[in-house]
PDB file of N, CA and C in Angstrom:
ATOM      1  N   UNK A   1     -15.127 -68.657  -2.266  1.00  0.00           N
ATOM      2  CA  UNK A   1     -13.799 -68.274  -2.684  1.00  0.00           C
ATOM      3  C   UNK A   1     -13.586 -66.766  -2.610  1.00  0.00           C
ATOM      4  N   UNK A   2     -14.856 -65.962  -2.645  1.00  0.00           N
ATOM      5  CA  UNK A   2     -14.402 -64.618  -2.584  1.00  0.00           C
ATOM      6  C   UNK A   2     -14.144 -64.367  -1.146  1.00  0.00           C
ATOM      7  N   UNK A   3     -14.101 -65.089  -0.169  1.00  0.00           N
ATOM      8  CA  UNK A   3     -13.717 -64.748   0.906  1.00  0.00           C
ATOM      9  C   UNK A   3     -12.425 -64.880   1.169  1.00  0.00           C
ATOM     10  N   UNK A   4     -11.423 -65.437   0.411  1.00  0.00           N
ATOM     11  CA  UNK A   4     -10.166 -65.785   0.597  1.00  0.00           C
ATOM     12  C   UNK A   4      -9.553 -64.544  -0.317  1.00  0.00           C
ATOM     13  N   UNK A   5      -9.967 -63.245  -1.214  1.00  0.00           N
ATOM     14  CA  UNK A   5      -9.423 -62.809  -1.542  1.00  0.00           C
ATOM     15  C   UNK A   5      -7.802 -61.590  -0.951  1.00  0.00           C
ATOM     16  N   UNK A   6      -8.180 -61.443   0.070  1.00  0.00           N
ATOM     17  CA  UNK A   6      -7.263 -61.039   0.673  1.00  0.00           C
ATOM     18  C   UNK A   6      -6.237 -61.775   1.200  1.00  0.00           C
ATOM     19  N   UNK A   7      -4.722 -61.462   0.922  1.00  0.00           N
ATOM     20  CA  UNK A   7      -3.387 -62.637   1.146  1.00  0.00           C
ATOM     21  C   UNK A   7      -3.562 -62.679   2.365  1.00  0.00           C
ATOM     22  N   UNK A   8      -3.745 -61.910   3.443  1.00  0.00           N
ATOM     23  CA  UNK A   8      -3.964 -61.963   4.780  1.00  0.00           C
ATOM     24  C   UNK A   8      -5.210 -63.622   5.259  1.00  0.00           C
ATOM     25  N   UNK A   9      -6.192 -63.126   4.173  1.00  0.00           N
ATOM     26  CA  UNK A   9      -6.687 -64.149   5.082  1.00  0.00           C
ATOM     27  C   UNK A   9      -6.703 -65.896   4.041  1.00  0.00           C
ATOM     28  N   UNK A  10      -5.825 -66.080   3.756  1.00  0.00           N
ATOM     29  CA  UNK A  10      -5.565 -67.684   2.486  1.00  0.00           C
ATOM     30  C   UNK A  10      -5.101 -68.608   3.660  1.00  0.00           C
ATOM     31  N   UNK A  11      -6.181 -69.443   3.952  1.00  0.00           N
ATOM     32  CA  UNK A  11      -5.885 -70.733   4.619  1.00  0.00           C
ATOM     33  C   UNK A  11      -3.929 -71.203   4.532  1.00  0.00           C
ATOM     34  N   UNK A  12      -3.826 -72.021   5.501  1.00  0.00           N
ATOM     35  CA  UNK A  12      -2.760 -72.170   5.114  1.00  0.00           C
ATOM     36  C   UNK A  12      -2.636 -73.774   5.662  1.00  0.00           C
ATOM     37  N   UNK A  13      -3.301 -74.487   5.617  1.00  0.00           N
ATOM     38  CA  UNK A  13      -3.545 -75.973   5.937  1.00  0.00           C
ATOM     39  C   UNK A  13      -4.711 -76.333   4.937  1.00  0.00           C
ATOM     40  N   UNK A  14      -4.823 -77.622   5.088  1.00  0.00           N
ATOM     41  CA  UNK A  14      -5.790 -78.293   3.946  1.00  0.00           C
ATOM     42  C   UNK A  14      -7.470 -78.328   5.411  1.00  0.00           C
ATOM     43  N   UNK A  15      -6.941 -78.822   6.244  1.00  0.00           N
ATOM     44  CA  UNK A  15      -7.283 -78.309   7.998  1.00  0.00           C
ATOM     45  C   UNK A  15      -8.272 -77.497   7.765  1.00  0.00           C
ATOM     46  N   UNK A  16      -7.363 -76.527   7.704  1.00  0.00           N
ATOM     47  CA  UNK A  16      -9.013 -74.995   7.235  1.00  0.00           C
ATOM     48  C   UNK A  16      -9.421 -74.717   6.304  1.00  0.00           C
ATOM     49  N   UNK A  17      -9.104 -75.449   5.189  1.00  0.00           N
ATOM     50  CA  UNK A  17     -10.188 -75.308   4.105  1.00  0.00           C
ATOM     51  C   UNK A  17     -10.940 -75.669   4.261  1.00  0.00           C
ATOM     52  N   UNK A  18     -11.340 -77.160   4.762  1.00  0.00           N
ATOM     53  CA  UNK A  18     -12.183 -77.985   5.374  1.00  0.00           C
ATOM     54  C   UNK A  18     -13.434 -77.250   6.074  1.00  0.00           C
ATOM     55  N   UNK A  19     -12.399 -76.667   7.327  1.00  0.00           N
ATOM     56  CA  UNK A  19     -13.080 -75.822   8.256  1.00  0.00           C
ATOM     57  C   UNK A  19     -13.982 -74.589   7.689  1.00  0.00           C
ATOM     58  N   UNK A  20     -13.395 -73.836   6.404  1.00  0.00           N
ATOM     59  CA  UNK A  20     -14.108 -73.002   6.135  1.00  0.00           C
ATOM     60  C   UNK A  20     -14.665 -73.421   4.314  1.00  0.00           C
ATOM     61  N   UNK A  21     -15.118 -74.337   4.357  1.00  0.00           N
ATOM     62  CA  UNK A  21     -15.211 -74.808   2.794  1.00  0.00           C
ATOM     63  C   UNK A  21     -17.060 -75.099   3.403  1.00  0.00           C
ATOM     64  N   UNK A  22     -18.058 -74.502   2.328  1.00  0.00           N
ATOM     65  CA  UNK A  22     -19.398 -74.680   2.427  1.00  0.00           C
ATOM     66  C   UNK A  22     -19.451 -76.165   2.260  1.00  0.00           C
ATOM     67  N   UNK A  23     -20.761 -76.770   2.820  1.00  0.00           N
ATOM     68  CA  UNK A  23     -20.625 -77.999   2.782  1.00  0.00           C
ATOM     69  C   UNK A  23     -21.943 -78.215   1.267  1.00  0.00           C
ATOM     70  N   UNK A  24     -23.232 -77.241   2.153  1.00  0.00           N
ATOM     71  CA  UNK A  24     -23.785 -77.201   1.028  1.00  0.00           C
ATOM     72  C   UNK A  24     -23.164 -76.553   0.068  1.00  0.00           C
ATOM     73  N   UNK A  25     -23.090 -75.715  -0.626  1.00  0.00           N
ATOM     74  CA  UNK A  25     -22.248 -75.373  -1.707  1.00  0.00           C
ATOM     75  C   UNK A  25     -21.342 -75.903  -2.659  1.00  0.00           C
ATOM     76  N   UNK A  26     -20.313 -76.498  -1.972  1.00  0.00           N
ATOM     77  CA  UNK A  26     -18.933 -77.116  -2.576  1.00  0.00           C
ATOM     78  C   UNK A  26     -19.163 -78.566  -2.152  1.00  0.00           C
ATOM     79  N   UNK A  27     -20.228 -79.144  -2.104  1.00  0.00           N
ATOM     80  CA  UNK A  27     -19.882 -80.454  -1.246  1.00  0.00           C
ATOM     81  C   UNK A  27     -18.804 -81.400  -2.126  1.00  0.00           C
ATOM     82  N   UNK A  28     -18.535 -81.630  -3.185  1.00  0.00           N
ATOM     83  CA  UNK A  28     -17.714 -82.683  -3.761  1.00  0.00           C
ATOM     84  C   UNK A  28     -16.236 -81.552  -3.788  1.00  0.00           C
ATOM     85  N   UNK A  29     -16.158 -80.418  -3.728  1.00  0.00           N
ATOM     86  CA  UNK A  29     -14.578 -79.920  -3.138  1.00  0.00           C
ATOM     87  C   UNK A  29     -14.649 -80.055  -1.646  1.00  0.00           C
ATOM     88  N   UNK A  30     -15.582 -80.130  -0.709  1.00  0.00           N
ATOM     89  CA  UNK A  30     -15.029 -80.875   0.376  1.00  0.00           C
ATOM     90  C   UNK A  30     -14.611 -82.163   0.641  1.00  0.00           C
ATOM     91  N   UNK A  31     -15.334 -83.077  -0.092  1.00  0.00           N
ATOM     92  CA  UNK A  31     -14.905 -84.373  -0.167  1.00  0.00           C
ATOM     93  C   UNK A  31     -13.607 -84.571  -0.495  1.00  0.00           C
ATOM     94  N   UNK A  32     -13.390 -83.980  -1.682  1.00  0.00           N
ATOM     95  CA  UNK A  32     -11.991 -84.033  -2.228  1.00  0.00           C
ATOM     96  C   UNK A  32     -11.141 -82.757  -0.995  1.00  0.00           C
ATOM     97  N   UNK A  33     -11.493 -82.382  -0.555  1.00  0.00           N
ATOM     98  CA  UNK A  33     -10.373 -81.806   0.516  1.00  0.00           C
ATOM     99  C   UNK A  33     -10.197 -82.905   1.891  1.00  0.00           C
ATOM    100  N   UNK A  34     -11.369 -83.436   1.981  1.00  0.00           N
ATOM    101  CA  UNK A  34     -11.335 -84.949   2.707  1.00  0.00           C
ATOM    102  C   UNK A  34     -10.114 -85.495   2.791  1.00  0.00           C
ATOM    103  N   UNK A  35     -10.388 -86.259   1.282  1.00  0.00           N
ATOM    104  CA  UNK A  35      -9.470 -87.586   1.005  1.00  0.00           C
ATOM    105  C   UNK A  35      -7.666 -86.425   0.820  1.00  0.00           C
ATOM    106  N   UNK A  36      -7.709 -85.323   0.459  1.00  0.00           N
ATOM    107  CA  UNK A  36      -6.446 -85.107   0.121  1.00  0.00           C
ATOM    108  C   UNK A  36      -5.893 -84.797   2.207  1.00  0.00           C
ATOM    109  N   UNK A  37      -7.125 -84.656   2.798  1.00  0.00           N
ATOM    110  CA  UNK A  37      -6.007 -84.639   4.238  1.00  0.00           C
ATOM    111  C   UNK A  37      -5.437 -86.047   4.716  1.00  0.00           C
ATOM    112  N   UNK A  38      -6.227 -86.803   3.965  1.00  0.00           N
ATOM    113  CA  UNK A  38      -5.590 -88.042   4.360  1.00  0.00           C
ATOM    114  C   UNK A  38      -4.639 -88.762   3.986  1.00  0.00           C
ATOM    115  N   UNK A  39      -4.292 -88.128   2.743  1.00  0.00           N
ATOM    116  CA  UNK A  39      -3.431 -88.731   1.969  1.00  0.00           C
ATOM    117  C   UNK A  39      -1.653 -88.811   2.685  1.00  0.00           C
ATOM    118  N   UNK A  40      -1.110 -89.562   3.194  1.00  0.00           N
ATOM    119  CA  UNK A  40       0.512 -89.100   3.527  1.00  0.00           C
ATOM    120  C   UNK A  40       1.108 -88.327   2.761  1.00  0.00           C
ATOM    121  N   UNK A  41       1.862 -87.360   2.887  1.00  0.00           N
ATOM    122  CA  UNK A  41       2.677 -86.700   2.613  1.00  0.00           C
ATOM    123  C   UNK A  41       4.035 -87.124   2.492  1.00  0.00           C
ATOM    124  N   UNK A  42       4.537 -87.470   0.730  1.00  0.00           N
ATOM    125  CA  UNK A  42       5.927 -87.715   0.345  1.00  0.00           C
ATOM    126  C   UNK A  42       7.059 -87.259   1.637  1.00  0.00           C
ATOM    127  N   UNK A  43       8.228 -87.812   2.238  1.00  0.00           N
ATOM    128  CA  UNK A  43       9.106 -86.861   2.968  1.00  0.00           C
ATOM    129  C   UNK A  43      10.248 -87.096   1.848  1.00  0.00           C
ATOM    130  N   UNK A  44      11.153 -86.318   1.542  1.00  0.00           N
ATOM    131  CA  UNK A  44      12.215 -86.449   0.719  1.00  0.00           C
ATOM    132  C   UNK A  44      13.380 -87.185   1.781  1.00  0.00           C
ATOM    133  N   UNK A  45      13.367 -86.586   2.941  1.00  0.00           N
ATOM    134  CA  UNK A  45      14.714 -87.343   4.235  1.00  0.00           C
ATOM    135  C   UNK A  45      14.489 -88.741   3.949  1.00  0.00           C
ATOM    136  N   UNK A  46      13.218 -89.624   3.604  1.00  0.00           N
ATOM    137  CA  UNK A  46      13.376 -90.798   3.559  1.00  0.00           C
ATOM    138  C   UNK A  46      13.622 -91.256   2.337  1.00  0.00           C
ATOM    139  N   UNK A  47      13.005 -91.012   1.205  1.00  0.00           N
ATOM    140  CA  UNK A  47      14.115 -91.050  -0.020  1.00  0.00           C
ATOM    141  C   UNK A  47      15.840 -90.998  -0.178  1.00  0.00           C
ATOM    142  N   UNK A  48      15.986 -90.223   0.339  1.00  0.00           N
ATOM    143  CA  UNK A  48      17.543 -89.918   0.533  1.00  0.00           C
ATOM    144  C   UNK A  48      18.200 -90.971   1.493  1.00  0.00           C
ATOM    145  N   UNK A  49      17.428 -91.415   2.188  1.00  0.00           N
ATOM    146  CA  UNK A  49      18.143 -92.812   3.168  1.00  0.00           C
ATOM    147  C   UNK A  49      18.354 -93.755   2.214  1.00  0.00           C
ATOM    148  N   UNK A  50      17.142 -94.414   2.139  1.00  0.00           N
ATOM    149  CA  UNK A  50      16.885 -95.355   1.001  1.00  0.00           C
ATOM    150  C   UNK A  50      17.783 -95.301  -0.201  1.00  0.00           C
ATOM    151  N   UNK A  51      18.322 -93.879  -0.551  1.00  0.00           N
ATOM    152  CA  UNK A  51      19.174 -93.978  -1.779  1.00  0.00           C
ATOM    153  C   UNK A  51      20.830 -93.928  -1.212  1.00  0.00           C
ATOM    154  N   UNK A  52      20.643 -93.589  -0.118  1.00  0.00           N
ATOM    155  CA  UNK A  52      22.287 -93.769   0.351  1.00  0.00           C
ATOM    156  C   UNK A  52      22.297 -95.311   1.244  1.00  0.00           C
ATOM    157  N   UNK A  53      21.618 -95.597   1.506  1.00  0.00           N
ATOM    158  CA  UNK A  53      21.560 -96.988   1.901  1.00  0.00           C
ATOM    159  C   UNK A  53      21.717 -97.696   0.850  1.00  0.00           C
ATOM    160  N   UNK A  54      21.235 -97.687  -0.610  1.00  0.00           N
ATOM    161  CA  UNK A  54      21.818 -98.637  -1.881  1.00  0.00           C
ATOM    162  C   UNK A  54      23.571 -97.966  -2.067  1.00  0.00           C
ATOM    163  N   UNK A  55      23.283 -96.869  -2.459  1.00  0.00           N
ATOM    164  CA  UNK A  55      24.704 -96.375  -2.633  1.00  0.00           C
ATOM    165  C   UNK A  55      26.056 -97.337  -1.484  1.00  0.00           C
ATOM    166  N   UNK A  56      25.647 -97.351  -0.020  1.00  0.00           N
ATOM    167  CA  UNK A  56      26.837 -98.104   0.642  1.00  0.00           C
ATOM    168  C   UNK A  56      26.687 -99.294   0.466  1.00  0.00           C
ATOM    169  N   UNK A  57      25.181-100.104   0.495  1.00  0.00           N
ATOM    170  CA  UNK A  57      25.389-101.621   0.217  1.00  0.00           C
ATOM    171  C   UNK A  57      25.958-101.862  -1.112  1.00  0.00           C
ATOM    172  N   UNK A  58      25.910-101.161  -2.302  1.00  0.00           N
ATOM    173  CA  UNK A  58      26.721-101.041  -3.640  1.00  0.00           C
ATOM    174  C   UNK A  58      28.188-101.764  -3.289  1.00  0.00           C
ATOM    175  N   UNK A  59      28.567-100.588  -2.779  1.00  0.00           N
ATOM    176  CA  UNK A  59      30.164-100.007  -2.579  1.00  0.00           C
ATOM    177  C   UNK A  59      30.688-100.933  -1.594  1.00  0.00           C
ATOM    178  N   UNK A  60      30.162-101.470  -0.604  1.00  0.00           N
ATOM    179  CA  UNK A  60      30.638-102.672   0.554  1.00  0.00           C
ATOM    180  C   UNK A  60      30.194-103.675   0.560  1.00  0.00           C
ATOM    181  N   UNK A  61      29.286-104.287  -0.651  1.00  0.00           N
ATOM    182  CA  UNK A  61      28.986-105.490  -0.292  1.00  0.00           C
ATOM    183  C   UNK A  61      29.499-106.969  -0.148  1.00  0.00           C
ATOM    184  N   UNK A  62      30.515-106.785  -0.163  1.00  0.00           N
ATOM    185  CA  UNK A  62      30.996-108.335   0.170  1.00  0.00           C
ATOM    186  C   UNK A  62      31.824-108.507   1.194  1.00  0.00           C
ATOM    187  N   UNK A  63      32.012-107.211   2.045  1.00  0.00           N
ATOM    188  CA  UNK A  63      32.729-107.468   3.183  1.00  0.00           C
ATOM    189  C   UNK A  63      32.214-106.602   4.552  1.00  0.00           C
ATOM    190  N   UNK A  64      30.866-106.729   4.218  1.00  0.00           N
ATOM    191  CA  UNK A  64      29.875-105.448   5.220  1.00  0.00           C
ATOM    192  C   UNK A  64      29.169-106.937   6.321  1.00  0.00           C
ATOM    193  N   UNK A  65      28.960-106.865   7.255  1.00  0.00           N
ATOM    194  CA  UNK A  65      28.222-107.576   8.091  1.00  0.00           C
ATOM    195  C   UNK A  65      26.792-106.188   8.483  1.00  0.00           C
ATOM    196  N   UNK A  66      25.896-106.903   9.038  1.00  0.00           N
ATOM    197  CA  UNK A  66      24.526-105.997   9.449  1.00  0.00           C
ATOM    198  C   UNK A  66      24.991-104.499  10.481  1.00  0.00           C
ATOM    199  N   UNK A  67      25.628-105.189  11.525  1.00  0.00           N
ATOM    200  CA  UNK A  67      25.805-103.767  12.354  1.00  0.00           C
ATOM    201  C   UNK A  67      26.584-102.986  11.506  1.00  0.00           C
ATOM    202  N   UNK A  68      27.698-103.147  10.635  1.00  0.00           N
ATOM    203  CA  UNK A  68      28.668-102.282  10.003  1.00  0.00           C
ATOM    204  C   UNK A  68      27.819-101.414   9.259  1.00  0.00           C
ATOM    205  N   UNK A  69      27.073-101.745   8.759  1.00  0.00           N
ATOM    206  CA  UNK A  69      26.275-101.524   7.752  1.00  0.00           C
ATOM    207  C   UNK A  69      25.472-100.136   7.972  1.00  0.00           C
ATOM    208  N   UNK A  70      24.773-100.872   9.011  1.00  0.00           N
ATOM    209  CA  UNK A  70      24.223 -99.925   9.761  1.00  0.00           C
ATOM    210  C   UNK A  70      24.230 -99.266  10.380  1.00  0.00           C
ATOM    211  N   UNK A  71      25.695 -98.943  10.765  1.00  0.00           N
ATOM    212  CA  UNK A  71      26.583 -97.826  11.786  1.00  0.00           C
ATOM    213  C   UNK A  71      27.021 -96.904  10.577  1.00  0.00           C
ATOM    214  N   UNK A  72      27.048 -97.502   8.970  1.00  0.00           N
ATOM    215  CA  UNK A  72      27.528 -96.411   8.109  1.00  0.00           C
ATOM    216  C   UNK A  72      26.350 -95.671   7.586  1.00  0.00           C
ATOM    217  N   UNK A  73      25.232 -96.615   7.638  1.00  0.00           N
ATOM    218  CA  UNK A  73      24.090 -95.917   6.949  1.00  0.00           C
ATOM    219  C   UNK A  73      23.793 -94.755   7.906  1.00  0.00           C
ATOM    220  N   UNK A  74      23.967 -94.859   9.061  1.00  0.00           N
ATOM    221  CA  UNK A  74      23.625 -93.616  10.013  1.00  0.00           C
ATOM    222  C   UNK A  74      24.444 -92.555  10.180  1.00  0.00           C
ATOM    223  N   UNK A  75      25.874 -92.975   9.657  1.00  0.00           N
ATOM    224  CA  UNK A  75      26.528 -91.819   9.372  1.00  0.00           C
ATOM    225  C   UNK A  75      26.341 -90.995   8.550  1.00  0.00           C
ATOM    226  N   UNK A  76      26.022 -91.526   7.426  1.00  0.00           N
ATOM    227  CA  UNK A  76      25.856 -90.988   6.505  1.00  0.00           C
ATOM    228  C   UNK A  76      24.360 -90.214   6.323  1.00  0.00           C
ATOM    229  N   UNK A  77      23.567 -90.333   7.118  1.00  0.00           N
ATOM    230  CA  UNK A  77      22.566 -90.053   7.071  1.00  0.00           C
ATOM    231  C   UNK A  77      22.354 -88.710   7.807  1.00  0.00           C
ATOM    232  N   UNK A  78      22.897 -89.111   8.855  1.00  0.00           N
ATOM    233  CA  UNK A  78      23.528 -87.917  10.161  1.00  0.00           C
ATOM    234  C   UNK A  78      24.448 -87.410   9.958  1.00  0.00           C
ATOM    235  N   UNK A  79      25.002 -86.903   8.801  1.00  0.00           N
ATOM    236  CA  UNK A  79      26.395 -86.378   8.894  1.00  0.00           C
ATOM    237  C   UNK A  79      26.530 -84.902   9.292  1.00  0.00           C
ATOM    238  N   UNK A  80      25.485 -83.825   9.319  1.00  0.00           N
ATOM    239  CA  UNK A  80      25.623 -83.125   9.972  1.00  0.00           C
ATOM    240  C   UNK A  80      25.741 -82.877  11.225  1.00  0.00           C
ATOM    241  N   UNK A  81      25.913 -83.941  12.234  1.00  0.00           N
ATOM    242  CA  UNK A  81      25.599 -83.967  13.669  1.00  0.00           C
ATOM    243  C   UNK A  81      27.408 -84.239  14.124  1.00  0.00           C
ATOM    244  N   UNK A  82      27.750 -82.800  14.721  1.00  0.00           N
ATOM    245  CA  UNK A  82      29.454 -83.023  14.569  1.00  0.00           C
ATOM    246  C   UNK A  82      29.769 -83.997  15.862  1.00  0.00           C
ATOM    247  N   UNK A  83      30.579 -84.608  15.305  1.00  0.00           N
ATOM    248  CA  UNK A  83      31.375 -85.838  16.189  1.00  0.00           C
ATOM    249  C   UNK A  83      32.558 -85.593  16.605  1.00  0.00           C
ATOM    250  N   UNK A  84      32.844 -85.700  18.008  1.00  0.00           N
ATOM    251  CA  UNK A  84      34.283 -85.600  18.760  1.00  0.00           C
ATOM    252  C   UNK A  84      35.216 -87.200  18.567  1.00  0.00           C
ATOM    253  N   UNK A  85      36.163 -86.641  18.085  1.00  0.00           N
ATOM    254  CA  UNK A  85      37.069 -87.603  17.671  1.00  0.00           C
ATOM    255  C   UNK A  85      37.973 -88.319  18.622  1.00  0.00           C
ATOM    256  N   UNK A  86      38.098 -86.955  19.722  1.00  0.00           N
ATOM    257  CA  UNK A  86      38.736 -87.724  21.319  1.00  0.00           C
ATOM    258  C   UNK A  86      37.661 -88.798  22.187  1.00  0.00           C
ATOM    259  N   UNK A  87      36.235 -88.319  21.749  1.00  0.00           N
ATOM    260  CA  UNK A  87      35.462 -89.315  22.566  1.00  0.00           C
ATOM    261  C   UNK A  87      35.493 -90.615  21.944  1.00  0.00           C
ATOM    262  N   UNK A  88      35.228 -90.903  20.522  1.00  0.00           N
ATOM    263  CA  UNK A  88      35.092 -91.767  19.869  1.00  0.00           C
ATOM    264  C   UNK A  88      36.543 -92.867  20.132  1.00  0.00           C
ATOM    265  N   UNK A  89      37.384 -92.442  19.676  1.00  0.00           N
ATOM    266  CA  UNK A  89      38.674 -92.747  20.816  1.00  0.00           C
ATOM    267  C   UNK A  89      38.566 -93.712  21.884  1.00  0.00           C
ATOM    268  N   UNK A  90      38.535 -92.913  22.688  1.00  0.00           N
ATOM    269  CA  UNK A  90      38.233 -93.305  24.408  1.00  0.00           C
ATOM    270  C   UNK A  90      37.327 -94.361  24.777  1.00  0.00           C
ATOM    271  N   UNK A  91      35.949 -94.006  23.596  1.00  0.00           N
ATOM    272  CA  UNK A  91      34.801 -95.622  23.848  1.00  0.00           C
ATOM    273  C   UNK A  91      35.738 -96.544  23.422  1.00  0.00           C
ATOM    274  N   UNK A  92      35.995 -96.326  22.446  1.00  0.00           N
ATOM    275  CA  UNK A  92      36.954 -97.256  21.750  1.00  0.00           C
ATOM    276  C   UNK A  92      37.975 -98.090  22.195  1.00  0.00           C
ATOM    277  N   UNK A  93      38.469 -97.389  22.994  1.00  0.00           N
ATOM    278  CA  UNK A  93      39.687 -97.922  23.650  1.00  0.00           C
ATOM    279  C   UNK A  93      39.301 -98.873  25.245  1.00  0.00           C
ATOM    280  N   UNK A  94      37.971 -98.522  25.583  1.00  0.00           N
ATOM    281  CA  UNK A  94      37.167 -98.900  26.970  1.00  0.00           C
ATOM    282  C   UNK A  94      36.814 -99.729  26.302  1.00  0.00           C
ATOM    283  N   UNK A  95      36.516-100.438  25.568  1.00  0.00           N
ATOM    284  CA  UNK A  95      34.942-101.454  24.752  1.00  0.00           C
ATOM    285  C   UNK A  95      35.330-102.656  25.259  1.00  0.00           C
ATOM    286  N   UNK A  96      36.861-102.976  24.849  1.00  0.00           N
ATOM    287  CA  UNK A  96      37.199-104.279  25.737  1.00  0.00           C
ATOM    288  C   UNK A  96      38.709-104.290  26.320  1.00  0.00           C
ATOM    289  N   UNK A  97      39.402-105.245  26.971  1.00  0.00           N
ATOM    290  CA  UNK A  97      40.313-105.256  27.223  1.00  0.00           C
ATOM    291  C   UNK A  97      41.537-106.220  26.454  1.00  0.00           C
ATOM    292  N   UNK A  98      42.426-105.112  26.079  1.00  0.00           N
ATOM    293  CA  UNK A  98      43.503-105.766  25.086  1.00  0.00           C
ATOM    294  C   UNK A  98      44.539-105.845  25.789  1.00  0.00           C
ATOM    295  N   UNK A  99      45.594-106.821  24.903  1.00  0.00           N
ATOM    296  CA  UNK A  99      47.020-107.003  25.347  1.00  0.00           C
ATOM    297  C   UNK A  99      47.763-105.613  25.439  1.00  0.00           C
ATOM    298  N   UNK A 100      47.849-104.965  24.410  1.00  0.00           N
ATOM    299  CA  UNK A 100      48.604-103.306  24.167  1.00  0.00           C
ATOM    300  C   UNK A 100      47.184-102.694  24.796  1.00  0.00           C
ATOM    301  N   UNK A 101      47.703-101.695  25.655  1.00  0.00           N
ATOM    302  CA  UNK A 101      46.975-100.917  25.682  1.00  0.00           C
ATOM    303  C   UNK A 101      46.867 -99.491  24.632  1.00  0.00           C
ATOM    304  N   UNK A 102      45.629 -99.105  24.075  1.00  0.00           N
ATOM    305  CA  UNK A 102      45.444 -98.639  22.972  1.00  0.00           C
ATOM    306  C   UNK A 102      45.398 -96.766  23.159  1.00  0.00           C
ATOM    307  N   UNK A 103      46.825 -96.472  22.504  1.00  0.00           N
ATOM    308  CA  UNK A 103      47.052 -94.655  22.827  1.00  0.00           C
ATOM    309  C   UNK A 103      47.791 -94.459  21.960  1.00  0.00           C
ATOM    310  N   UNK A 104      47.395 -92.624  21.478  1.00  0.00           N
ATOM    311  CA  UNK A 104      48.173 -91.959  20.053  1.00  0.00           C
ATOM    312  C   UNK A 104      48.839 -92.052  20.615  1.00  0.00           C
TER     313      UNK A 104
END
């Protein structure tokens, strides 16, 4: 540990502790640096799906079918990803063929 005293040189992965952790010396803090690289790592982005995915099945459930569902959960998930409103439109209006043809 006195080799890490300088901020310059503080591991910055669990990776190189490993790498620079005595084996004789520390052997049961390597072990335990072992099992903690293996461990998965919480992501919060998937929490937040999972909780806006209850939040819309809440709020729509009795008139949501699977794709609907799942075209909102991705909005909502993606909502920073800006969307053109003339394109969306235009698929829209191509998808099939109607009696009126469909224009603002």
């Amino acid at each position: 540990m006195v080799k890490w005293q300088r901020s310059q040189d503080i591991p910055q992965s669990i990776s190189d502790l490993i790498l620079n952790c005595d084996i004789d010396m520390y052997p049961n803090i390597r072990k335990f640096l072992c099992i903690m690289a293996t461990l998965p790592v919480s992501v919060a982005t998937a929490e937040r799906s999972f909780s806006t995915l209850r939040r819309i099945k809440s709020w729509l459930r009795s008139s949501m079918v699977e794709d609907r569902l799942t075209g909102l959960a991705l909005l909502h998930v993606h909502k920073n990803v800006p969307i053109d409103v003339n394109d969306v439109i235009t698929r829209f209006g191509r998808r099939r063929k109607r009696k009126i043809d469909f224009a603002i």
